[in-house]
Protein backbone atom coordinates (compact mmCIF):
# COMPACT_ATOMS: atom_id res chain seq x y z
CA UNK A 1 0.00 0.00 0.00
CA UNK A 2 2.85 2.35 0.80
CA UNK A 3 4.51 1.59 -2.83
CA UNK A 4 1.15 2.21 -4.37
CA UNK A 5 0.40 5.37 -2.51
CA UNK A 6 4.32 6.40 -3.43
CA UNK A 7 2.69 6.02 -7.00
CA UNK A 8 -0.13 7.87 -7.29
CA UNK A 9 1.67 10.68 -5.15
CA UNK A 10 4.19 11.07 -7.93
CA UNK A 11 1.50 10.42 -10.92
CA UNK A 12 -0.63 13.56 -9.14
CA UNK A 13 2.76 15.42 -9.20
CA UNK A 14 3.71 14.76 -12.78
CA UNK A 15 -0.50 15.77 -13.70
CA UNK A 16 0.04 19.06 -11.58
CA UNK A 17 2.74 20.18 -13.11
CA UNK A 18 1.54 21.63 -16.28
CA UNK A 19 -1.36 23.06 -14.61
CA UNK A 20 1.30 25.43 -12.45
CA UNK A 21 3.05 26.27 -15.13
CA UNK A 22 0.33 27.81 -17.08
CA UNK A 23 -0.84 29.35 -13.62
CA UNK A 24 2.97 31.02 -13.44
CA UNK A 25 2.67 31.91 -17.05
CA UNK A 26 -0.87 33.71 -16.51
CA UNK A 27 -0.02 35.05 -13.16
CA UNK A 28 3.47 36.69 -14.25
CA UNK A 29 2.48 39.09 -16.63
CA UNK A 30 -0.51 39.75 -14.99
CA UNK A 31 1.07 40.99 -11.61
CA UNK A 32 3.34 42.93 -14.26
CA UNK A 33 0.75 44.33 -15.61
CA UNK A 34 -0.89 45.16 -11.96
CA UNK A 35 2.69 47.34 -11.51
CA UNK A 36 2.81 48.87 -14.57
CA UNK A 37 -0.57 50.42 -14.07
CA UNK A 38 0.88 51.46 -10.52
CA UNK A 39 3.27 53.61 -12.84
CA UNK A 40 4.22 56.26 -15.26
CA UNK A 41 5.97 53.77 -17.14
CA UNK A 42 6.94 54.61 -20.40
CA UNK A 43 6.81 52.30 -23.43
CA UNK A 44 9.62 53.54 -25.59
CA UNK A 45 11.47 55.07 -22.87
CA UNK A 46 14.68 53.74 -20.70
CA UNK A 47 14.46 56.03 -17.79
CA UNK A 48 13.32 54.66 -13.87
CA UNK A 49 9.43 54.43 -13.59
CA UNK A 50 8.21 56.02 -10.74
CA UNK A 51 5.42 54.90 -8.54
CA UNK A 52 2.88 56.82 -8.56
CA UNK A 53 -0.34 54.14 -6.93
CA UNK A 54 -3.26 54.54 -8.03
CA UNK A 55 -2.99 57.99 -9.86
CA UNK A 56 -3.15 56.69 -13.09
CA UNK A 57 -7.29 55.34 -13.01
CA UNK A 58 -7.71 58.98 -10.95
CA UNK A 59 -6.89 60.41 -14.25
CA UNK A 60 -8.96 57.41 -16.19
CA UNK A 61 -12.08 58.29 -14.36
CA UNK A 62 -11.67 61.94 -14.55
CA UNK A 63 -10.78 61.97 -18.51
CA UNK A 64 -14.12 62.53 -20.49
CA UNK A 65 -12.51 60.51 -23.54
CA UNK A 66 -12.71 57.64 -21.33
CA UNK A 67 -16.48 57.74 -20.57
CA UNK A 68 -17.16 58.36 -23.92
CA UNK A 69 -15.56 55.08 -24.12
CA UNK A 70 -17.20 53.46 -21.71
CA UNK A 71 -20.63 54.92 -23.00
CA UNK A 72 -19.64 53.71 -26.15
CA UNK A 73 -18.55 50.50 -25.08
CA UNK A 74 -21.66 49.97 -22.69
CA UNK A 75 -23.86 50.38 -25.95
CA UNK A 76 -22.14 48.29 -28.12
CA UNK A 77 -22.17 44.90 -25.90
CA UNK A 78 -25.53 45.53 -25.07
CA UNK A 79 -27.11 46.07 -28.31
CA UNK A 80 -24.93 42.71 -30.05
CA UNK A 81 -26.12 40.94 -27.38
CA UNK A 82 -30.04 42.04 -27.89
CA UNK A 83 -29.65 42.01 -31.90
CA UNK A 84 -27.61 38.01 -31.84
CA UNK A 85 -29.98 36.45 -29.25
CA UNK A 86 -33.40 37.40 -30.98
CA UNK A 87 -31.54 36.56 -34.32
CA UNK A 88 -30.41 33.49 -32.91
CA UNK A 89 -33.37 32.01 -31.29
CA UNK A 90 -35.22 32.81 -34.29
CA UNK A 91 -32.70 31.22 -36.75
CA UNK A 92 -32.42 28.28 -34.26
CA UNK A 93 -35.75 27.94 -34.28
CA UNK A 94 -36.21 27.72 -38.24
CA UNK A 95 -33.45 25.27 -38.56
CA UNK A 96 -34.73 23.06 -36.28
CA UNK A 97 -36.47 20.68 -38.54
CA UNK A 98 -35.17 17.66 -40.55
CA UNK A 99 -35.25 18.83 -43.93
CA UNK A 100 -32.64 18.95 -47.13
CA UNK A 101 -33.15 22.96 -46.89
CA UNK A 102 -32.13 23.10 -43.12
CA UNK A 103 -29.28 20.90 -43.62
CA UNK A 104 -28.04 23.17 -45.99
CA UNK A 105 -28.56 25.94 -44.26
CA UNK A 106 -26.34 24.55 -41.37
CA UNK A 107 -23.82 24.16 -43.47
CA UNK A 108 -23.61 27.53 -44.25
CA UNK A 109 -24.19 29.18 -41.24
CA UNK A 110 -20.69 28.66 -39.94
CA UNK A 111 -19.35 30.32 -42.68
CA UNK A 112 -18.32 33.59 -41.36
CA UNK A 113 -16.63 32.06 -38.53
CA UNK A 114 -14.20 30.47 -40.66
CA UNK A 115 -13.22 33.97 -41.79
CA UNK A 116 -11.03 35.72 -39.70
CA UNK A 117 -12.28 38.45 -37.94
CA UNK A 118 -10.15 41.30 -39.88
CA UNK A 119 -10.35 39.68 -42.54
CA UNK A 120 -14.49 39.77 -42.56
CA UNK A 121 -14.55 43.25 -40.94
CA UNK A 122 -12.13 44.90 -43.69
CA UNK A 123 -14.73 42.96 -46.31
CA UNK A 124 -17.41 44.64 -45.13
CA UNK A 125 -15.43 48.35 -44.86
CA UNK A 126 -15.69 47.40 -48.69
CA UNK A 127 -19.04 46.48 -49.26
CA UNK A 128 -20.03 49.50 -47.29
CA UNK A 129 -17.96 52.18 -49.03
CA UNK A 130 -20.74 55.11 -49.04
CA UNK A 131 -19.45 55.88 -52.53
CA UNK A 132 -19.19 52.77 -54.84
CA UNK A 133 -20.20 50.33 -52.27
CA UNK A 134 -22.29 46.95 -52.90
CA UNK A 135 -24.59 47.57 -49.82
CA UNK A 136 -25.51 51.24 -50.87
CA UNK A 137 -25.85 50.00 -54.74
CA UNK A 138 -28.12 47.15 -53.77
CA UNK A 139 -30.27 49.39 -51.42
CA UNK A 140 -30.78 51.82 -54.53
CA UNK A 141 -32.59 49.38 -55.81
CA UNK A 142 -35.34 49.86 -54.09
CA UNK A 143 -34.86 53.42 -53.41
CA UNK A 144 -32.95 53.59 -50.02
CA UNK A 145 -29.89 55.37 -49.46
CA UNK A 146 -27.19 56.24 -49.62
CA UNK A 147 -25.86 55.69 -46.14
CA UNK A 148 -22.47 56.85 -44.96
CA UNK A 149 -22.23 53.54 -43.07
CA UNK A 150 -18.64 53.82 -41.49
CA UNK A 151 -17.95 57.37 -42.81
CA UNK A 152 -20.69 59.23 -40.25
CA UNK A 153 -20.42 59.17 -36.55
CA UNK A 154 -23.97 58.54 -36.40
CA UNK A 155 -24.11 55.14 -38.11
CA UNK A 156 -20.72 54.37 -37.60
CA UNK A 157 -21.43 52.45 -34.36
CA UNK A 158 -24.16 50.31 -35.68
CA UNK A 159 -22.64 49.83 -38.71
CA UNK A 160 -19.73 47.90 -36.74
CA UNK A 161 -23.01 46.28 -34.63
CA UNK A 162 -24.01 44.58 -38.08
CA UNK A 163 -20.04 43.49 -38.59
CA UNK A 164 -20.26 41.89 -35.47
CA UNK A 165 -23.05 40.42 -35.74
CA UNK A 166 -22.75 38.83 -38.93
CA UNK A 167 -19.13 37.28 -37.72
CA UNK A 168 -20.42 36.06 -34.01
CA UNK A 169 -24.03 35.56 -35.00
CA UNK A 170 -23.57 31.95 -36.24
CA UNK A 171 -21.53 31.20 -32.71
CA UNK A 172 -25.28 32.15 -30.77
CA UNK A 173 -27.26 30.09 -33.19
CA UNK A 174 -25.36 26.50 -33.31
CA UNK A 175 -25.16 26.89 -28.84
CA UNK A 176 -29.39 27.67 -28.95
CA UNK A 177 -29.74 25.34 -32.16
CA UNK A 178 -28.44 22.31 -29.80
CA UNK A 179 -30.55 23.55 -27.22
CA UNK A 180 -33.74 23.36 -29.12
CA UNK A 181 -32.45 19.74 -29.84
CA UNK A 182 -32.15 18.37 -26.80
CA UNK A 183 -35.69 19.46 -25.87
CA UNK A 184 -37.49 16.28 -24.48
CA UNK A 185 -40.17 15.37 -27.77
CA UNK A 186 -42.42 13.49 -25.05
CA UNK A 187 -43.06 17.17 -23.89
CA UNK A 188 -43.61 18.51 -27.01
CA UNK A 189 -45.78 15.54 -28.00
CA UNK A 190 -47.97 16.06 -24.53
CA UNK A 191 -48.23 19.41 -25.38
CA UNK A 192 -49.96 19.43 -28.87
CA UNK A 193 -52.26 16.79 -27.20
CA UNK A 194 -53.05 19.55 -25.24
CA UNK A 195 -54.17 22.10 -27.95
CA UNK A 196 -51.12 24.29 -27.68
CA UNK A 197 -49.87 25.58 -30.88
CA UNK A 198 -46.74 26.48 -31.69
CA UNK A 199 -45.95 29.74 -30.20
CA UNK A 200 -47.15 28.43 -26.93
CA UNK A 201 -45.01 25.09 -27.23
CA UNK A 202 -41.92 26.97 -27.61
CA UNK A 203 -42.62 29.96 -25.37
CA UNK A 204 -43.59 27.34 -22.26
CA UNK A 205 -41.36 23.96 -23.21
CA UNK A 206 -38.85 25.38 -25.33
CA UNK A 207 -37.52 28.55 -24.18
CA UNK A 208 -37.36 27.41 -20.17
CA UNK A 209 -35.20 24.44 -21.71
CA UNK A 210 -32.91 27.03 -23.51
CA UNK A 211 -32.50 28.82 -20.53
CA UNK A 212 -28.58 27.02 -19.62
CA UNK A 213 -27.51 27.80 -23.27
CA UNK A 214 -28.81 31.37 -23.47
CA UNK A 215 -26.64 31.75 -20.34
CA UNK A 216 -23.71 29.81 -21.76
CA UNK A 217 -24.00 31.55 -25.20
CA UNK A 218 -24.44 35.19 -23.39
CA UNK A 219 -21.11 34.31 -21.19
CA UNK A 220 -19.44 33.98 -23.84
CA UNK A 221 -20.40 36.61 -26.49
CA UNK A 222 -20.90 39.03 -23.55
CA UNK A 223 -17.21 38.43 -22.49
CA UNK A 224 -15.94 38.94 -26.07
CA UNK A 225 -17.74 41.80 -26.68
CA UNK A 226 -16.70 43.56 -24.26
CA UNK A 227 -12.99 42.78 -25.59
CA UNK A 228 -13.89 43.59 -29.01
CA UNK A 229 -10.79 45.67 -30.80
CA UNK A 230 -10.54 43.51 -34.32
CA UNK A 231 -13.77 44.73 -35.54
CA UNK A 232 -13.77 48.35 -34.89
CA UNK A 233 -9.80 48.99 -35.16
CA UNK A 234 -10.17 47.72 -38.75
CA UNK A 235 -12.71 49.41 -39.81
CA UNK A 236 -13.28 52.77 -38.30
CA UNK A 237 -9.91 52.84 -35.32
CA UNK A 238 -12.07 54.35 -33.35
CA UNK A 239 -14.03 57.15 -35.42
CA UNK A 240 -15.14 59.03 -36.75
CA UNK A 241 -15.07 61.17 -33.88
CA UNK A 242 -14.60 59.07 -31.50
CA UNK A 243 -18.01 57.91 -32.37
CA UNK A 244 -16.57 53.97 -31.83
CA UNK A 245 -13.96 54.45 -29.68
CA UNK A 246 -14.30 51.53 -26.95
CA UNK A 247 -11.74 51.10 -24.51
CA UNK A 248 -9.51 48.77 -26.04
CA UNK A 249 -8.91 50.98 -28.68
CA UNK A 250 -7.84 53.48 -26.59
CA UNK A 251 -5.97 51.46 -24.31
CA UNK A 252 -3.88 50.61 -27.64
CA UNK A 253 -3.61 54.36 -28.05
CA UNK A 254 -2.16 55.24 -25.16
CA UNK A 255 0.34 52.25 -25.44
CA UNK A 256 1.72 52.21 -29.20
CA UNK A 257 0.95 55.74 -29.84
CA UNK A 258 1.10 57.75 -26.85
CA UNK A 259 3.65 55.27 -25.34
CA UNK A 260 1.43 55.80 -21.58
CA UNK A 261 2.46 51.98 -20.80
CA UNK A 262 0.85 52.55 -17.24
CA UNK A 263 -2.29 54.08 -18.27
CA UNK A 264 -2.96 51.72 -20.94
CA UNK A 265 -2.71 49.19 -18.90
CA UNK A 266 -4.94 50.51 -16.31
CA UNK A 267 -6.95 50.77 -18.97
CA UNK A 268 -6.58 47.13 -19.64
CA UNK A 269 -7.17 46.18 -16.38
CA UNK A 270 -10.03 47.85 -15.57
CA UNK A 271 -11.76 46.01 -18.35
CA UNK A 272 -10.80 42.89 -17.29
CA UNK A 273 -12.55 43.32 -13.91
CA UNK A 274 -15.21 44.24 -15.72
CA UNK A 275 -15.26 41.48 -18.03
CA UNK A 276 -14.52 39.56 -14.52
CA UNK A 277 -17.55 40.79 -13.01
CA UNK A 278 -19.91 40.04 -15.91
CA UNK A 279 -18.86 36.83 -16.01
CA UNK A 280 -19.13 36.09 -12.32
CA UNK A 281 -22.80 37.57 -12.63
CA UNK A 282 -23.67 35.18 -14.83
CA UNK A 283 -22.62 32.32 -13.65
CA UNK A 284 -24.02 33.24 -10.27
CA UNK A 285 -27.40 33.88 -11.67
CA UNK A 286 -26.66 30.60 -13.86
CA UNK A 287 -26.35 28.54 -10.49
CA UNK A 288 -29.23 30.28 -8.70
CA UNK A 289 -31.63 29.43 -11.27
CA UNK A 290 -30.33 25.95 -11.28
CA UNK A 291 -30.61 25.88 -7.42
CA UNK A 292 -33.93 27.05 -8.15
CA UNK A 293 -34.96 24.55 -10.21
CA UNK A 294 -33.97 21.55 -7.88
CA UNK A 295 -36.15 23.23 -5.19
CA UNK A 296 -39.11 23.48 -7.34
């Protein structure tokens, strides 16, 4: 027994391991990171940093620029999220049916997220060019436009919503999609022996069973859109006036072209306590509901 226990001391040793190392590798530059926003650090610059606490997210908070961000950001992330979940659900919801069409369908849904996300976003700067563009000549058609799309700070910001959407969109639908087909078909069978019709069979047995993948789907897209850089930087970098300027593009700002190392990264970090504290909300809310559920 002592031999064996010997064993499996040194096998749970060997497993460990990697799992420390990628805790040291995660927790290194993030405690750097933690100091540098401490600092007036410099990015291009060899002289001593000096330490200057927390006077660097004094200056955040009290800079106007950054809660235009914020405002900006705060908008963005909420309006994907509204625009991908009723898009997804109802996409989900047509494609869940057993037909040639729908297979099809499938299979071109995940389309845009084989595209890289530049890549797609710098496509659509072209197909929305308010001069020559595709978008603007196929709305003529039918007598709409033109719209400045990325050109005009007032459909700048939604024009990067319908980039974003179109790239993450299929991501919402295939998590929902495989919701709606796990849903129990003895339920759905009791309930059109009940005289419900369809609205009422997915609004009281489908929708409470998507409930766990609306959460998973929104923890995920919530948490990425509040990250999102590739989209906007590519398109617009932030304009026109400021119009789509979300805090990661100015924490890039202040790094690469202000060369503020310790305010972008207080920057930085204060998004990723706020991408912390979404997160944590929804898992929390996640587990209560769950909790919830056994009770009932």
């Amino acid at each position: 027994m002592s031999k064996q226990r010997k064993n499996d001391e040194r096998a749970l040793k060997v497993m460990i391991a990697p799992a420390l190392v990628l805790l040291l590798g995660a927790l290194v530059p993030f405690m750097r990171g933690v100091w540098t926003s401490l600092t007036n650090s410099k990015l291009y610059s060899s002289q001593s940093n000096s330490f200057i606490w927390f006077e660097n997210y004094r200056a955040m908070f009290a800079n106007s620029i950054f809660l235009q961000g914020l405002r900006v950001l705060i908008i963005f992330v909420v309006s994907v999220l509204i625009i991908q979940f009723i898009l997804g659900i109802t996409i989900a919801h047509l494609l869940n049916t057993k037909t040639q069409f729908t297979k099809i369908s499938r299979s071109i849904l995940v389309i845009p997220l084989l595209i890289p996300p530049v890549v797609a976003s710098l496509l659509w700067k072209t197909l929305m060019w308010p001069t020559d563009g595709v978008l603007n000549w196929m709305l003529s058609l039918v007598n709409l436009g033109p719209y400045q799309w990325l050109t005009s700070p007032t459909t700048a910001l939604f024009s990067t919503m319908i980039i974003d959407t179109w790239i993450y969109l299929p991501f919402v639908t295939i998590i929902l999609l495989s919701g709606l087909q796990s849903v129990s078909q003895d339920q759905i069978e009791a309930a059109k022996l009940d005289g419900a019709n369809s609205w009422q069979i997915f609004k009281y047995v489908s929708l409470p069973w998507l409930v766990p993948y609306i959460f998973l789907a929104g923890l995920f897209r919530g948490a990425d859109a509040i990250k999102t850089f590739d989209v906007i930087y590519s398109t617009t970098r932030g304009g026109p006036i400021d119009s789509t300027r979300v805090l990661h593009i100015q924490a890039y700002e202040e790094g690469f072209r202000w060369a503020n190392a310790g305010s972008a990264m207080a920057i930085v970090l204060f998004l990723w306590f706020v991408v912390y504290a979404f997160s944590n909300t929804v898992i929390r809310f996640s587990k209560l509901r769950d909790n919830r559920g056994l009770v009932s």
